[in-house]
C-alpha atoms as a PDB file:
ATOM      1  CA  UNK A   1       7.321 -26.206  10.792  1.00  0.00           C
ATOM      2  CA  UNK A   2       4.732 -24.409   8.757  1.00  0.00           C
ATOM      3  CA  UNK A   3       5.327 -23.523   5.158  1.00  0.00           C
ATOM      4  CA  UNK A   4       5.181 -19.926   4.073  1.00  0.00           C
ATOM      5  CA  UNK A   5       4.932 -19.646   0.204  1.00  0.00           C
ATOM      6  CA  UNK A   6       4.861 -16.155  -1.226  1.00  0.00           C
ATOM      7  CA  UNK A   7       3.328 -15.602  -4.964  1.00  0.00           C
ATOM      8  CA  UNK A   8       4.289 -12.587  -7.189  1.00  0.00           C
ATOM      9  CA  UNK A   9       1.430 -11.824  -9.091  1.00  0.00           C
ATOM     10  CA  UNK A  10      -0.068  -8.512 -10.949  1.00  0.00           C
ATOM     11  CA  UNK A  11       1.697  -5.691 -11.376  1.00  0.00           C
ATOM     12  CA  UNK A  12       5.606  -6.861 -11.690  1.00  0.00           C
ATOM     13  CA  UNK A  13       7.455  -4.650 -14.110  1.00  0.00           C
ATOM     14  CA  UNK A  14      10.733  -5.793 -14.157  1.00  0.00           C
ATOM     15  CA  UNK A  15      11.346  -5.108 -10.167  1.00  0.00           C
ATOM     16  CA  UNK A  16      13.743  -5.584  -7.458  1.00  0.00           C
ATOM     17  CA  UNK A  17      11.512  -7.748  -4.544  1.00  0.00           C
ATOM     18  CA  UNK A  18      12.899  -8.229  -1.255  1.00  0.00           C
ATOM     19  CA  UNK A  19      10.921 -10.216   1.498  1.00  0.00           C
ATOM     20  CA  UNK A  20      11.746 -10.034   4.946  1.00  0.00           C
ATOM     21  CA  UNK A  21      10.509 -12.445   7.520  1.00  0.00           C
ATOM     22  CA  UNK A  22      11.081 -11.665  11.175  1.00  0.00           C
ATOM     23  CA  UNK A  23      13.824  -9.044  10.067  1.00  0.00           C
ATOM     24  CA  UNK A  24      15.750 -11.265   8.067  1.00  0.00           C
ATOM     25  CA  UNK A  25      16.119 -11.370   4.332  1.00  0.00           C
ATOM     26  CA  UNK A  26      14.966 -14.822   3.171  1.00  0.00           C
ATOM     27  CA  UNK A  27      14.466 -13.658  -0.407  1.00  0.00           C
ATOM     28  CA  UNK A  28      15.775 -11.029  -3.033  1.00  0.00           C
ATOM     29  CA  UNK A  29      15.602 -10.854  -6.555  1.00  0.00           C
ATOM     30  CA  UNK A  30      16.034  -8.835  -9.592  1.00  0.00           C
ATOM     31  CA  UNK A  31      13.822  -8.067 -12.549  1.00  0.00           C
ATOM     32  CA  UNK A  32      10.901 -10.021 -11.445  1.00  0.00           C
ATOM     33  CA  UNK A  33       8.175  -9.697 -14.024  1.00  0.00           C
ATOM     34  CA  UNK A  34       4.201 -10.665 -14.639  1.00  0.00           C
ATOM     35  CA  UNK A  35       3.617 -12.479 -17.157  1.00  0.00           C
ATOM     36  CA  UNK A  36       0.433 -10.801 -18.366  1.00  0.00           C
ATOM     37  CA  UNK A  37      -1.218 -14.547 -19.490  1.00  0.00           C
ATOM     38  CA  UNK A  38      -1.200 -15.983 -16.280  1.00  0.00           C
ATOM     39  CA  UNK A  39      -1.171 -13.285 -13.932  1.00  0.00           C
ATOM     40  CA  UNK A  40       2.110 -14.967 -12.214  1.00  0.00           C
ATOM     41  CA  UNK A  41       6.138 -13.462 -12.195  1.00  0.00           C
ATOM     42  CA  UNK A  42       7.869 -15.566  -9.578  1.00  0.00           C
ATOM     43  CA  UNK A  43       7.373 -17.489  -6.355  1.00  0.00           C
ATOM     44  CA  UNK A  44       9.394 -18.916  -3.166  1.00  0.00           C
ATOM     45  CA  UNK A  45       8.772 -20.345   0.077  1.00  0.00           C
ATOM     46  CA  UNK A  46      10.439 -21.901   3.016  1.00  0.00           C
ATOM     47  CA  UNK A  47       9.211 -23.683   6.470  1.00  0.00           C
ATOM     48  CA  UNK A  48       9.336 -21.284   9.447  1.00  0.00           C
ATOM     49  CA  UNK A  49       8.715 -21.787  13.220  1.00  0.00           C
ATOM     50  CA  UNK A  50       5.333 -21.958  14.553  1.00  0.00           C
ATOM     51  CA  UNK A  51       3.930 -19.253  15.995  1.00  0.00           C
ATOM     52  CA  UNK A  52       3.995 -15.144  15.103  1.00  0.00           C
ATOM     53  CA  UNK A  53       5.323 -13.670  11.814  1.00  0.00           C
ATOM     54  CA  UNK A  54       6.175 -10.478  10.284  1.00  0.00           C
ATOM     55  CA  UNK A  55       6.532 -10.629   6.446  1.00  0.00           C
ATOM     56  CA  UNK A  56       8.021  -7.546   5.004  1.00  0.00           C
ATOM     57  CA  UNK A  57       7.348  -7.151   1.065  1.00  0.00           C
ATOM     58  CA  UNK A  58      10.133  -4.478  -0.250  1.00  0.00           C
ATOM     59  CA  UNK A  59      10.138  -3.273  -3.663  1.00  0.00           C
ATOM     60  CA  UNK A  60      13.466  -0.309  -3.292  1.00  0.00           C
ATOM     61  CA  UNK A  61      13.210   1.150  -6.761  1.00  0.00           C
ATOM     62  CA  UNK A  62       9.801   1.882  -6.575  1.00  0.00           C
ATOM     63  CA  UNK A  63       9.859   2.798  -2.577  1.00  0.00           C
ATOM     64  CA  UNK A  64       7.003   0.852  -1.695  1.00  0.00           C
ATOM     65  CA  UNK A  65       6.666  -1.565   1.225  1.00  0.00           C
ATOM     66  CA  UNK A  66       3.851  -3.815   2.872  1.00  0.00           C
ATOM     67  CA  UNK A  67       3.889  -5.289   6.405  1.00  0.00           C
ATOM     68  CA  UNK A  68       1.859  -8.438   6.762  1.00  0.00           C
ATOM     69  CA  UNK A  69       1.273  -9.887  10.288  1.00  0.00           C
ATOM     70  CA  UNK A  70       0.596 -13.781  10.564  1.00  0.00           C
ATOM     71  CA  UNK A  71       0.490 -16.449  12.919  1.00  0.00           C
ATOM     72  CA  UNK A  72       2.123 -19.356  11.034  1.00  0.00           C
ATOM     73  CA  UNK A  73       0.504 -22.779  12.473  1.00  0.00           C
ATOM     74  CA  UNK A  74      -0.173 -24.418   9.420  1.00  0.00           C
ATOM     75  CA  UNK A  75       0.702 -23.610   5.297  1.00  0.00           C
ATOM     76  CA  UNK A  76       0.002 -19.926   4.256  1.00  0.00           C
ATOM     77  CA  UNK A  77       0.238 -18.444   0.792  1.00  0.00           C
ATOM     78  CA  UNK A  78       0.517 -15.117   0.090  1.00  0.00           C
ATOM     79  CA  UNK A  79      -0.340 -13.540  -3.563  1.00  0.00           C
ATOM     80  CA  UNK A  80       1.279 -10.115  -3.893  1.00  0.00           C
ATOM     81  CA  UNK A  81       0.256  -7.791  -6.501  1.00  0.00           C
ATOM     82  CA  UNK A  82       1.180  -3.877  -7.432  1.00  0.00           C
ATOM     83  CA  UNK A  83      -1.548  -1.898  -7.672  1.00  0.00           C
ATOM     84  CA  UNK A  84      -2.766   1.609  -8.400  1.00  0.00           C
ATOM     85  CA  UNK A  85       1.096   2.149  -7.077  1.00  0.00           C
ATOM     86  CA  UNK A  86       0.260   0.020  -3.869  1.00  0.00           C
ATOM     87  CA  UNK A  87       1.465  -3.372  -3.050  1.00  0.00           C
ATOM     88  CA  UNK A  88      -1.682  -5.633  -2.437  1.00  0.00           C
ATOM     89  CA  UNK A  89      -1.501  -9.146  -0.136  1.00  0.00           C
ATOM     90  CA  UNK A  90      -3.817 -11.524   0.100  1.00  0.00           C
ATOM     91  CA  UNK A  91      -3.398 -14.361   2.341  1.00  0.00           C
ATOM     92  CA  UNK A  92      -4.789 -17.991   1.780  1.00  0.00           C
ATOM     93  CA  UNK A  93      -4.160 -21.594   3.226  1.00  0.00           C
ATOM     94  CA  UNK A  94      -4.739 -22.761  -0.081  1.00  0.00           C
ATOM     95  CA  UNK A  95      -2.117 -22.864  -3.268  1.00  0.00           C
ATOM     96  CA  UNK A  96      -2.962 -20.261  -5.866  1.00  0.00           C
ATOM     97  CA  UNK A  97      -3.654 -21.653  -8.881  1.00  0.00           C
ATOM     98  CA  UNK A  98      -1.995 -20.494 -12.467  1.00  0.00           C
ATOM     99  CA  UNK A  99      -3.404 -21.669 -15.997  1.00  0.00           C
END
């Protein structure tokens, strides 16, 4: 079972996340925010089935939502960041790393 490991990054101001994989809420949390040093507010992850994913990134108080597509086969990391009022993924099969 592949691991899925989502990053909060840029942006976070104190914000509700929710993360949906497959249409189930795996994650939720309140007042998630950047700290500006590192570039990093929070983090999660969990092992999922092999094979196609839909990862929905919700922020509700803002209204802004992303859709990422993957096909989990081996560990994926996702950084999300808010930007310009958009949420930005980018996906990597390598660990982000923080100072």
């Amino acid at each position: 079972m592949p691991l899925l490991h989502v990053a909060f990054q840029e942006g976070f101001d104190g914000d509700t996340v929710v993360v949906r994989v497959n249409g189930k809420e795996i994650f939720r949390k309140d007042n998630v925010k950047t700290r500006l040093q590192i570039g990093y507010a929070d983090s999660f992850e969990n092992n999922f089935n092999k094979g196609p994913a839909t990862v929905d990134i919700v922020l509700p108080s803002k209204s802004l939502s992303e859709t990422v597509q993957l096909q989990l086969a081996a560990p994926t990391y996702i950084g999300v960041s808010i930007q310009q009022d958009k949420i930005n993924c980018r996906i990597s099969d390598q660990p982000f790393g923080y100072v």
